[in-house]
N, C-alpha and C. Protein backbone atom coordinates (compact mmCIF):
# COMPACT_ATOMS: atom_id res chain seq x y z
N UNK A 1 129.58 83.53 -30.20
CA UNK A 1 128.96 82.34 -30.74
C UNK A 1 127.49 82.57 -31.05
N UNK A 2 126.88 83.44 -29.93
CA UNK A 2 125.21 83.68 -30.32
C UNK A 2 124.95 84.64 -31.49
N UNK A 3 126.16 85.46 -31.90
CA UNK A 3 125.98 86.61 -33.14
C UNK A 3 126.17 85.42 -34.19
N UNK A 4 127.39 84.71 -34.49
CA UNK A 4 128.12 84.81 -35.71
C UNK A 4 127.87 83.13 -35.74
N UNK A 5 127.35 82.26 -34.52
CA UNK A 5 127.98 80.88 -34.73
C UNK A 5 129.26 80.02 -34.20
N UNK A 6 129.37 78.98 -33.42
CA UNK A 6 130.31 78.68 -33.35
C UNK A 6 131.97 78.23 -34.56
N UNK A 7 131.01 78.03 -35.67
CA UNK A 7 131.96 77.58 -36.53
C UNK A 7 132.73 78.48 -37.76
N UNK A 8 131.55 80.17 -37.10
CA UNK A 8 132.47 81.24 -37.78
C UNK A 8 133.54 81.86 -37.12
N UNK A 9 133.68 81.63 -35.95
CA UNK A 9 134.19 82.58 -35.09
C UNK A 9 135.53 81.95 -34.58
N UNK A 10 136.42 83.15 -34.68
CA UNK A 10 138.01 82.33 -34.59
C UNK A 10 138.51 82.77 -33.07
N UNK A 11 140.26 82.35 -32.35
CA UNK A 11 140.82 82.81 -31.50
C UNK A 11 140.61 83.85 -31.12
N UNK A 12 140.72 84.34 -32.62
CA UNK A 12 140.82 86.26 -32.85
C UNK A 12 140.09 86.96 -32.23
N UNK A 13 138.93 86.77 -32.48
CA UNK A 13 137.27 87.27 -32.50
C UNK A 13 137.13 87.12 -30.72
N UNK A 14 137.58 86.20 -30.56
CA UNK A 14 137.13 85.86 -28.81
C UNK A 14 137.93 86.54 -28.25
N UNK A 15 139.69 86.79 -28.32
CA UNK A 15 140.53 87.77 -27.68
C UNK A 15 140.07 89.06 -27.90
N UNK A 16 139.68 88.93 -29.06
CA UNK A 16 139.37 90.68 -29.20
C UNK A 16 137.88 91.26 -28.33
N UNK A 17 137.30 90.54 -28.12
CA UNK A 17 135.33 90.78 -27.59
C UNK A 17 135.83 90.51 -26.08
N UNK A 18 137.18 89.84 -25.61
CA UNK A 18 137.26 89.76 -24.53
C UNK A 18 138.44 90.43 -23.79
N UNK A 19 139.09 91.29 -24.84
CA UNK A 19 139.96 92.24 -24.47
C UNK A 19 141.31 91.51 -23.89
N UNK A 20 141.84 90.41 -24.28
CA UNK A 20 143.15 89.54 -23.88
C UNK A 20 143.40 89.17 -25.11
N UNK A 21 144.92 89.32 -24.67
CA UNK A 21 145.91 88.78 -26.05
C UNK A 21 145.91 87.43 -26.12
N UNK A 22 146.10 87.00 -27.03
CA UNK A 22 145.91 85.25 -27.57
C UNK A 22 147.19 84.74 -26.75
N UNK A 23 148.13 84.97 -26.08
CA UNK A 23 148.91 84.32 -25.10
C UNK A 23 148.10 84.21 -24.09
N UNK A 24 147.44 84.77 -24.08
CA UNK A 24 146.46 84.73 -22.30
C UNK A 24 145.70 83.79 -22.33
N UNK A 25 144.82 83.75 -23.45
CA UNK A 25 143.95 82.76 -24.47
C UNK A 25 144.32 81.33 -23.96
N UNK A 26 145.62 81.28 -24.88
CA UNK A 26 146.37 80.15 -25.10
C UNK A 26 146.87 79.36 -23.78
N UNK A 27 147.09 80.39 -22.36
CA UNK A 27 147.58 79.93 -21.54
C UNK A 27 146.25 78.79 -20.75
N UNK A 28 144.96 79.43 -20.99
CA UNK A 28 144.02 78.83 -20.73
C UNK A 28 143.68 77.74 -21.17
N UNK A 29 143.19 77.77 -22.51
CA UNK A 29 142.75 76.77 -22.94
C UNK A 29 143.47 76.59 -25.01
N UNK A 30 143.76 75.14 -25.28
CA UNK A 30 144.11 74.95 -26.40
C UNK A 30 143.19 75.96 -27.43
N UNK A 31 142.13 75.86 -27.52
CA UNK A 31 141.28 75.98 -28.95
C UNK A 31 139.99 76.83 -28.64
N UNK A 32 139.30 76.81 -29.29
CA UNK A 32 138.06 77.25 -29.53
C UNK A 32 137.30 76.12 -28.80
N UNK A 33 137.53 75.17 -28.90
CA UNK A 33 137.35 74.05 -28.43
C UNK A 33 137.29 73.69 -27.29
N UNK A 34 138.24 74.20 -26.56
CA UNK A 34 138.21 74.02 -25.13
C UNK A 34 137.73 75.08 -24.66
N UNK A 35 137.60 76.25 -24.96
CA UNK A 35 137.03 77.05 -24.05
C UNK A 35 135.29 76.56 -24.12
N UNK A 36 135.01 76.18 -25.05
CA UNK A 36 133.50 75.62 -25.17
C UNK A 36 133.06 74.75 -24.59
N UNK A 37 133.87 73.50 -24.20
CA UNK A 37 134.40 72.55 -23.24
C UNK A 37 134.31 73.09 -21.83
N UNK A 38 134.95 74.17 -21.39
CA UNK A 38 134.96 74.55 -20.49
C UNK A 38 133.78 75.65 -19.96
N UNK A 39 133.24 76.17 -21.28
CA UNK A 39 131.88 76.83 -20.71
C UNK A 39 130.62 75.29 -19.95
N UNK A 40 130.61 74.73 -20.90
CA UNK A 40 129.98 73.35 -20.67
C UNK A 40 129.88 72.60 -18.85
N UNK A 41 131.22 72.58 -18.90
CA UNK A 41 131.35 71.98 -17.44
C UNK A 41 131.52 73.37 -16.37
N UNK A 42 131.42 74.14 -16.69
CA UNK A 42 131.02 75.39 -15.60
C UNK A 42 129.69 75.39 -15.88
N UNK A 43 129.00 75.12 -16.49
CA UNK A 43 127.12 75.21 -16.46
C UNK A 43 126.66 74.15 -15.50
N UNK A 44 127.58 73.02 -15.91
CA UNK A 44 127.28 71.61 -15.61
C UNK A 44 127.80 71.56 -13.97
N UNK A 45 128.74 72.02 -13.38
CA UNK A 45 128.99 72.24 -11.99
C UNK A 45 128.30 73.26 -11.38
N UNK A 46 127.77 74.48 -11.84
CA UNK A 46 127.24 75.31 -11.10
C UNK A 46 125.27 74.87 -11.01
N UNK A 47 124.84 73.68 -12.21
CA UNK A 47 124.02 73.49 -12.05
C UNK A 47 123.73 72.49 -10.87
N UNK A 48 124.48 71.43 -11.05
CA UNK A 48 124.86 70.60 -9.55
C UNK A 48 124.88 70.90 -8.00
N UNK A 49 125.65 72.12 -8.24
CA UNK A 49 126.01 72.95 -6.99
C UNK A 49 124.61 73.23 -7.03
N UNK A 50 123.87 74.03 -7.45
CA UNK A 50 122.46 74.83 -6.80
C UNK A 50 121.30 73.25 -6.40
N UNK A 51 121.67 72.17 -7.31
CA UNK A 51 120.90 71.09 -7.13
C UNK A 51 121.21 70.38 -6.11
N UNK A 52 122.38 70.14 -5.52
CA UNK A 52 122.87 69.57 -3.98
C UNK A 52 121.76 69.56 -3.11
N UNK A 53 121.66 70.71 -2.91
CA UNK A 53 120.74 70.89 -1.68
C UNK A 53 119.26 70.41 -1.90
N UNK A 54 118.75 70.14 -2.79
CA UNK A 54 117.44 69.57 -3.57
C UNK A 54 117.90 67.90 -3.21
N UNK A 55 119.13 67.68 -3.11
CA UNK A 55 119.12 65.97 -2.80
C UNK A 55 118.47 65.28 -1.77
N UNK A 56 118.47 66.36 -0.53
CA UNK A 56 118.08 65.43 0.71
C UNK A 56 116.32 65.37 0.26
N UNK A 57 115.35 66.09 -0.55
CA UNK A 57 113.88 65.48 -0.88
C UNK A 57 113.80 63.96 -1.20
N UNK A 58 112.75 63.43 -0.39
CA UNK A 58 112.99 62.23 -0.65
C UNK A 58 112.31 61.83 -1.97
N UNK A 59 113.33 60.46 -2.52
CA UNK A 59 113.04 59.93 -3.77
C UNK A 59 112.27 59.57 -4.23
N UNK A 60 110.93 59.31 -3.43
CA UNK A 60 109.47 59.33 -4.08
C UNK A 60 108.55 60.11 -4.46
N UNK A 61 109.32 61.77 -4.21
CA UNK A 61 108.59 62.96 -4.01
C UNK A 61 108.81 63.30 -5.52
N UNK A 62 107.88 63.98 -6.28
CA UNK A 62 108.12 64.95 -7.65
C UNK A 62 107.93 65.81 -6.90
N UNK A 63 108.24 67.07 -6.76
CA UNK A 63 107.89 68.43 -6.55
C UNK A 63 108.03 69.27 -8.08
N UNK A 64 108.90 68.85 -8.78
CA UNK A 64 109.13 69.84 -9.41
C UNK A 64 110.15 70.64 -9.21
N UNK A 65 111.00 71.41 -8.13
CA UNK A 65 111.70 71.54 -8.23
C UNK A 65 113.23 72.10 -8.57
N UNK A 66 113.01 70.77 -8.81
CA UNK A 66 114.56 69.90 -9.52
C UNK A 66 114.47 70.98 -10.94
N UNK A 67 113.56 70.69 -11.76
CA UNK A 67 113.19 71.41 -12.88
C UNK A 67 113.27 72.77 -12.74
N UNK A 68 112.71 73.81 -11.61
CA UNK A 68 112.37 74.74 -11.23
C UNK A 68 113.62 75.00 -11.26
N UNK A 69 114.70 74.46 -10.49
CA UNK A 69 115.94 75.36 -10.16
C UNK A 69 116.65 75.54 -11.48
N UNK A 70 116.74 74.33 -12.40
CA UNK A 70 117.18 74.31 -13.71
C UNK A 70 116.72 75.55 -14.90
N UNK A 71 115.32 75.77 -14.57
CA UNK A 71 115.06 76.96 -15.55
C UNK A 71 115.28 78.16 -14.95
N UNK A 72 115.90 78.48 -13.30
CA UNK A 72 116.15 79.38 -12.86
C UNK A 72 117.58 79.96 -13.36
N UNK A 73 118.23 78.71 -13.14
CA UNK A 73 119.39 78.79 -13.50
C UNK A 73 120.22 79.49 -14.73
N UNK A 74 118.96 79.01 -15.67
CA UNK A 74 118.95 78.73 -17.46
C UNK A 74 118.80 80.27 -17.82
N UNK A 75 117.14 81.03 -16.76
CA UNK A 75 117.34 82.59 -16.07
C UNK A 75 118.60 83.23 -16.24
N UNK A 76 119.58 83.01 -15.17
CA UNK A 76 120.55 83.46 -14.89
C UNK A 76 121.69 83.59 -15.82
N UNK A 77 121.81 82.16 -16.69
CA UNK A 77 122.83 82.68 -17.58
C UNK A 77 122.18 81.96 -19.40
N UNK A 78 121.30 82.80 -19.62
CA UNK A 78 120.86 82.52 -20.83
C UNK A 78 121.19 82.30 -21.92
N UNK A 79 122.80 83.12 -22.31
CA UNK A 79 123.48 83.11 -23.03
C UNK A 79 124.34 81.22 -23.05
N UNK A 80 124.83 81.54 -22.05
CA UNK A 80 125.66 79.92 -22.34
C UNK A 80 124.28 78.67 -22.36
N UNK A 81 123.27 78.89 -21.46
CA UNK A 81 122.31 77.69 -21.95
C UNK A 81 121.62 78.23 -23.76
N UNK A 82 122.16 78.81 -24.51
CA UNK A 82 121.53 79.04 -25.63
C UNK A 82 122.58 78.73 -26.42
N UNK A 83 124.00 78.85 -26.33
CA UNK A 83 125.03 78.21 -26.98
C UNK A 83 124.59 76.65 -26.57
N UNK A 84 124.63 76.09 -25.72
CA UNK A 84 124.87 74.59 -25.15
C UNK A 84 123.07 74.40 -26.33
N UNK A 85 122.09 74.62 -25.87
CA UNK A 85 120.91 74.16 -26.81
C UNK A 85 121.13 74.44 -28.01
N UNK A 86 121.43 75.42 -28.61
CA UNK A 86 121.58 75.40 -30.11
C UNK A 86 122.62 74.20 -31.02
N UNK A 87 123.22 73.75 -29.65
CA UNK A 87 124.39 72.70 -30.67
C UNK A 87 125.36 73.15 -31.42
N UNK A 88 126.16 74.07 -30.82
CA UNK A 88 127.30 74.94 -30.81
C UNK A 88 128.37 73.67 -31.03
N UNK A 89 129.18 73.97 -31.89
CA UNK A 89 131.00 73.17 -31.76
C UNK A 89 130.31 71.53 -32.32
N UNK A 90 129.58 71.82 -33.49
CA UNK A 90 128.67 70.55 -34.03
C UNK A 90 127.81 69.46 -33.08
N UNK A 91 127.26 70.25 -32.41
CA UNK A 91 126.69 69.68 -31.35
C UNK A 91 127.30 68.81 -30.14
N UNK A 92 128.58 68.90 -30.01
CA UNK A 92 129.34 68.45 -28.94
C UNK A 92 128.60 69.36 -27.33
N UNK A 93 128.56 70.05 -27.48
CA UNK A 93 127.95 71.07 -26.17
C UNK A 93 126.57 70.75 -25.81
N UNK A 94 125.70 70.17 -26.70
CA UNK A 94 124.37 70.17 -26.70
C UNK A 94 124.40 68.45 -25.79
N UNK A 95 125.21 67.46 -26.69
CA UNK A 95 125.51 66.06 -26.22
C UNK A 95 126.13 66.26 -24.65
N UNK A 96 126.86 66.55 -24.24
CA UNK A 96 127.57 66.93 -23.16
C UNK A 96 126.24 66.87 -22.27
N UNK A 97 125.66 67.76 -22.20
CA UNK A 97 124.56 68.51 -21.68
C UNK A 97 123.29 67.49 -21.32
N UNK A 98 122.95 66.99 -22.66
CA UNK A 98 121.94 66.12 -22.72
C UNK A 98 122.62 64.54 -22.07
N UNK A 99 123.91 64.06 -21.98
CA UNK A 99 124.28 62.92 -21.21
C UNK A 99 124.20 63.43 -19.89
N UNK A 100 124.85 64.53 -19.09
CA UNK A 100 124.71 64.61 -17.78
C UNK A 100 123.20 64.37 -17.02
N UNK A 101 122.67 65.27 -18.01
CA UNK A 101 121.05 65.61 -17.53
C UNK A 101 120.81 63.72 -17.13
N UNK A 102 120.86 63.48 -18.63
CA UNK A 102 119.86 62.38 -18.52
C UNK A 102 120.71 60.54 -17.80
N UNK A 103 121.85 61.22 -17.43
CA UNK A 103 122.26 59.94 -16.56
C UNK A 103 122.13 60.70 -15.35
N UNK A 104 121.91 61.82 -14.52
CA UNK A 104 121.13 62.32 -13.28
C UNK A 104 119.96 61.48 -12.82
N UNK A 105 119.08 62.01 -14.42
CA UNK A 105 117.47 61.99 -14.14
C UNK A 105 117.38 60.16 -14.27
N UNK A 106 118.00 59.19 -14.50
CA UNK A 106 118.12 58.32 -14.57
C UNK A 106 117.90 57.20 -13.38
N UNK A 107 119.01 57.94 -12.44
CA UNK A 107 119.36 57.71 -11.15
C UNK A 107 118.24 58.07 -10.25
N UNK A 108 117.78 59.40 -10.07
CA UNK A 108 116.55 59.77 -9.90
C UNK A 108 115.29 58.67 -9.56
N UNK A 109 114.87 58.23 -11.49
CA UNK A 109 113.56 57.83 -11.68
C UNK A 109 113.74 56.28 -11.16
N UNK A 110 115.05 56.17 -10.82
CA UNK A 110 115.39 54.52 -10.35
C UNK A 110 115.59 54.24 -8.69
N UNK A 111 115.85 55.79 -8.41
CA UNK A 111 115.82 56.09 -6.96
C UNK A 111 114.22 55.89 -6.21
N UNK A 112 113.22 56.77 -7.13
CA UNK A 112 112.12 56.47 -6.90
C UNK A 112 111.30 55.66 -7.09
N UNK A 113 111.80 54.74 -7.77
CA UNK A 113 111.05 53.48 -7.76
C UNK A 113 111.63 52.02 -6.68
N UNK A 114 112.37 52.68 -6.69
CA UNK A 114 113.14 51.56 -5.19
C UNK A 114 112.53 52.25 -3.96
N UNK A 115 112.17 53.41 -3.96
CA UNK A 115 111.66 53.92 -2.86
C UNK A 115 110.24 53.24 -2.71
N UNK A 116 109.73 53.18 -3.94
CA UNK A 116 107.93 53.45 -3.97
C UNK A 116 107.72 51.41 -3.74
N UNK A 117 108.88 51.12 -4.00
CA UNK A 117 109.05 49.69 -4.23
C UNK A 117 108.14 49.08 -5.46
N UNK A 118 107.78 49.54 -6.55
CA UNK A 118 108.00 49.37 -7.74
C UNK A 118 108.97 49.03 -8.64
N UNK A 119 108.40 48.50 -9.85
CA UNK A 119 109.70 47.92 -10.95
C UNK A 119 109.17 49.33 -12.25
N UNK A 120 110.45 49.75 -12.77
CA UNK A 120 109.71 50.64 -13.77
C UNK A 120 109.25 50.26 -15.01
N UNK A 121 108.32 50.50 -15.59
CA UNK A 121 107.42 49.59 -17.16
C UNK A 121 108.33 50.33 -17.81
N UNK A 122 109.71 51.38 -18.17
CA UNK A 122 110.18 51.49 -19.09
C UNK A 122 111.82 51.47 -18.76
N UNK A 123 112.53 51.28 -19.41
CA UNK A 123 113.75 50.77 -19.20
C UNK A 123 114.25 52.74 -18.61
N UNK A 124 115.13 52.68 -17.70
CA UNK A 124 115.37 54.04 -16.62
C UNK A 124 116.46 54.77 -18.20
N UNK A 125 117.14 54.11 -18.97
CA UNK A 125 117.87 54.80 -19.62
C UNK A 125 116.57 55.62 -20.58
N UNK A 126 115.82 54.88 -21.07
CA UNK A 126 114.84 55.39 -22.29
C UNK A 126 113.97 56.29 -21.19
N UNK A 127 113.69 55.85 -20.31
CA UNK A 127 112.34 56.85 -19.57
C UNK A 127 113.24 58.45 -19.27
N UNK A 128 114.86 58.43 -18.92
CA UNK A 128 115.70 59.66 -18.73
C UNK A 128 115.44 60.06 -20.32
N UNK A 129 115.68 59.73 -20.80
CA UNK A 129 115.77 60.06 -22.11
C UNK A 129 114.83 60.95 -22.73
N UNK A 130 113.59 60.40 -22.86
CA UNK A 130 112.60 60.97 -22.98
C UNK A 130 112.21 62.50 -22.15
N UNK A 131 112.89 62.30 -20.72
CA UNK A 131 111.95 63.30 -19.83
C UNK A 131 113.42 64.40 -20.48
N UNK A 132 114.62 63.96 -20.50
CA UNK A 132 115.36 65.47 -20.88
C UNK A 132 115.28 65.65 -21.98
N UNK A 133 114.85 65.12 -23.06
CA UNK A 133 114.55 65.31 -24.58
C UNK A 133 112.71 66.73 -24.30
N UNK A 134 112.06 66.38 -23.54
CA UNK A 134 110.90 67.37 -23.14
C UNK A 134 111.31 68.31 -22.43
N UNK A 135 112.20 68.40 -21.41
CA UNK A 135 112.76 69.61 -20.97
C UNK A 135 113.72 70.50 -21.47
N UNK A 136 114.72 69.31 -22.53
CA UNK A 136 115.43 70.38 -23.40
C UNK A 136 114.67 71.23 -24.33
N UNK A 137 113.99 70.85 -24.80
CA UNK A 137 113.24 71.60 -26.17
C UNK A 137 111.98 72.51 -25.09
N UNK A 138 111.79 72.33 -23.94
CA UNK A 138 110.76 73.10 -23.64
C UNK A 138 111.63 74.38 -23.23
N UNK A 139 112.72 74.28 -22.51
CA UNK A 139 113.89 75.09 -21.91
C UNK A 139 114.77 76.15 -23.35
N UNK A 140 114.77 75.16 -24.41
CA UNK A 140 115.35 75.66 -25.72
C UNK A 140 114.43 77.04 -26.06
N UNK A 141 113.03 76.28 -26.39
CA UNK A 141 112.25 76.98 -26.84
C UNK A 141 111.73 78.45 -25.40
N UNK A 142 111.90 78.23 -23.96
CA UNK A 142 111.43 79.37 -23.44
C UNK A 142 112.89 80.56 -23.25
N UNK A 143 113.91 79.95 -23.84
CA UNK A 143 115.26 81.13 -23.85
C UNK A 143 114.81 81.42 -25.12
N UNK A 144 114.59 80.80 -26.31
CA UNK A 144 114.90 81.48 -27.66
C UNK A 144 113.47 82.26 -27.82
N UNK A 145 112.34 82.13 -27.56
CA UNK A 145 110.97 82.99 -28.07
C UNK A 145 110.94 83.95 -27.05
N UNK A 146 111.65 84.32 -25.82
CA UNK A 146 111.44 85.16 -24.69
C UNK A 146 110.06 85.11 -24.63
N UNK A 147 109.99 83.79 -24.43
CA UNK A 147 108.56 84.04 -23.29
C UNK A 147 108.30 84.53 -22.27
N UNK A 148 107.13 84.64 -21.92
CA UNK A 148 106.78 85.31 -20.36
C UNK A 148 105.95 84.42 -19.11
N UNK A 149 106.22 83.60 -19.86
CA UNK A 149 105.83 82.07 -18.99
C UNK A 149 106.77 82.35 -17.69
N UNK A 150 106.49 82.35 -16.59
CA UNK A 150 107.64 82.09 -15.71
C UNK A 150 108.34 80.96 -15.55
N UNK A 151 109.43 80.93 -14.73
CA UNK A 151 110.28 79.11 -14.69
C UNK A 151 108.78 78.54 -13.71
N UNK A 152 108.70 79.19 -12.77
CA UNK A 152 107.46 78.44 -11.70
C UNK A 152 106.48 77.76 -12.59
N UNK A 153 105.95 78.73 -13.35
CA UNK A 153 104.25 78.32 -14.13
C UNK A 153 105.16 77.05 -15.25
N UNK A 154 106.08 77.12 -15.46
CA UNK A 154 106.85 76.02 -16.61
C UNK A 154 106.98 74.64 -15.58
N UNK A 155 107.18 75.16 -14.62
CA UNK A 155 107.87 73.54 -13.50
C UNK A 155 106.57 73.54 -13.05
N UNK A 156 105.17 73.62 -12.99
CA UNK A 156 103.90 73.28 -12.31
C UNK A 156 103.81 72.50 -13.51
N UNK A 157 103.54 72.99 -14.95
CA UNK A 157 103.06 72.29 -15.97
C UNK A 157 104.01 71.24 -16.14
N UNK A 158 105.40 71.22 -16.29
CA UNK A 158 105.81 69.79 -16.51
C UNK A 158 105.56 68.46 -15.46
N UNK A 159 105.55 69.38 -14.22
CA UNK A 159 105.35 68.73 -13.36
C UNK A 159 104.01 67.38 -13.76
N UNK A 160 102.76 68.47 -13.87
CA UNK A 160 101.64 67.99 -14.15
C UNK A 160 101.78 67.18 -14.88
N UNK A 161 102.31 67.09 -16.63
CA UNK A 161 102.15 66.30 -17.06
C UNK A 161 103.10 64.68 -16.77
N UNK A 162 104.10 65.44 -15.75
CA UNK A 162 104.66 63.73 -15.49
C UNK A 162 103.97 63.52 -14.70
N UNK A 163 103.20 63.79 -13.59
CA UNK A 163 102.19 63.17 -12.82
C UNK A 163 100.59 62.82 -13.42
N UNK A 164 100.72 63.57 -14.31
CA UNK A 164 99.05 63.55 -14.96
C UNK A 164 99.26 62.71 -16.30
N UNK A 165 99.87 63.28 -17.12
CA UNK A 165 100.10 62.39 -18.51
C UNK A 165 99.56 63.06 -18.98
N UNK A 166 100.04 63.34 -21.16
CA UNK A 166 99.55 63.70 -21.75
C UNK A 166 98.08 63.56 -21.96
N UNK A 167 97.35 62.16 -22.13
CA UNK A 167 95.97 62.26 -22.09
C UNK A 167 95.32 63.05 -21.23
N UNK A 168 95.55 63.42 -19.99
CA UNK A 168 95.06 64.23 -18.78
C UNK A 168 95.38 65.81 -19.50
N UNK A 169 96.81 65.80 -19.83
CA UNK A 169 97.36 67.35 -20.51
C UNK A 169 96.02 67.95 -21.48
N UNK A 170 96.34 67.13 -22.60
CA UNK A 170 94.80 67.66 -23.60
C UNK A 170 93.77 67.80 -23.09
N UNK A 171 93.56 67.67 -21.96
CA UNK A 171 92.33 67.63 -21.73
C UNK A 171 91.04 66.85 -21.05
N UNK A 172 91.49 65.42 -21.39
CA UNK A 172 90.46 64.35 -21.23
C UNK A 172 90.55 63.83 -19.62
N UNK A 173 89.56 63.18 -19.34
CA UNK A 173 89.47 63.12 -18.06
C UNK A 173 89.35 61.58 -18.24
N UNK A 174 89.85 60.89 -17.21
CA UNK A 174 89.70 59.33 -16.71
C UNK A 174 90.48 58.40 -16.92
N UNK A 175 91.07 57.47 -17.22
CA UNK A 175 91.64 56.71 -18.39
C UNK A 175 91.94 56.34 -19.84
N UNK A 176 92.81 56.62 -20.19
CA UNK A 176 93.45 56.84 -21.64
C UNK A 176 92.64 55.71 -22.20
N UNK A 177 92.14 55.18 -23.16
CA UNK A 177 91.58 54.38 -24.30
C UNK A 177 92.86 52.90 -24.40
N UNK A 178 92.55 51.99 -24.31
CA UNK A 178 93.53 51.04 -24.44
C UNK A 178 93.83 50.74 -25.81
């Protein structure tokens, strides 16, 4: 899929790069389709699994993280988080991806505000929204340019700016301009 594309590449092409006959294929999964399906929710469970143990921090805490383990992860298997970001299988893989994230981070930013005993000024669906729409494209962009940013120095800076805010990010010091 990362050479040719998801929408060039047939049964064929995948039995053959993976050395099994299309009965073996077939016994697995229907289509092209499902095996893409099924790369998806093996990203999506093994990302969970490493995040479990990140649950017991309590819900008022940012550390960062949460994020940290995600670009470690992203590390580890670069290839399938670069199919899932590019929007492989007409962007079904990318959607997948971007609903889990952002009904997680949802729960999360609603966790911590019941903690902090606050009401949140932006509705928890739009505020998830936003924060995995900045981590996808920051995560997109540090697999596809091989940067040398580390995941650490990436999860300090996002960190910062959800605790600091863009006005603080550029630069400026004190309160944003009303």
């Amino acid at each position: 899929m990362l050479e040719r594309g998801y929408a060039a590449i047939t049964v064929e092409d995948i039995t053959e790069r993976a050395d099994l006959g299309r009965a073996t294929f077939y016994t697995h999964f229907a289509d092209k389709g499902a095996l893409l399906d099924h790369i998806v929710t093996e990203l999506i469970e093994e990302m969970r699994q490493r995040l479990e143990p990140l649950s017991g921090v309590p819900a008022q805490e940012f550390s960062g993280e949460i994020v940290l383990e995600l670009f470690r992860h992203a590390a580890q298997e670069p290839d399938a988080y670069r199919v899932i970001l590019r929007g492989e299988g007409d962007g079904r893989a990318l959607r997948r991806f971007v609903e889990d994230r952002s009904a997680a981070t949802a729960q999360i930013f609603a966790a911590r505000s019941a903690a902090h005993g606050t009401t949140l000024r932006v509705d928890a669906e739009i505020l998830a929204r936003a924060w995995v729409g900045e981590l996808v494209s920051t995560l997109s962009w540090w697999l596809e340019s091989g940067s040398q940013t580390s995941a650490e120095r990436i999860a300090e800076q996002l960190r910062d700016i959800s605790l600091r805010g863009r006005y603080w990010a550029t630069g400026f010091d004190g309160e944003p301009p009303a």
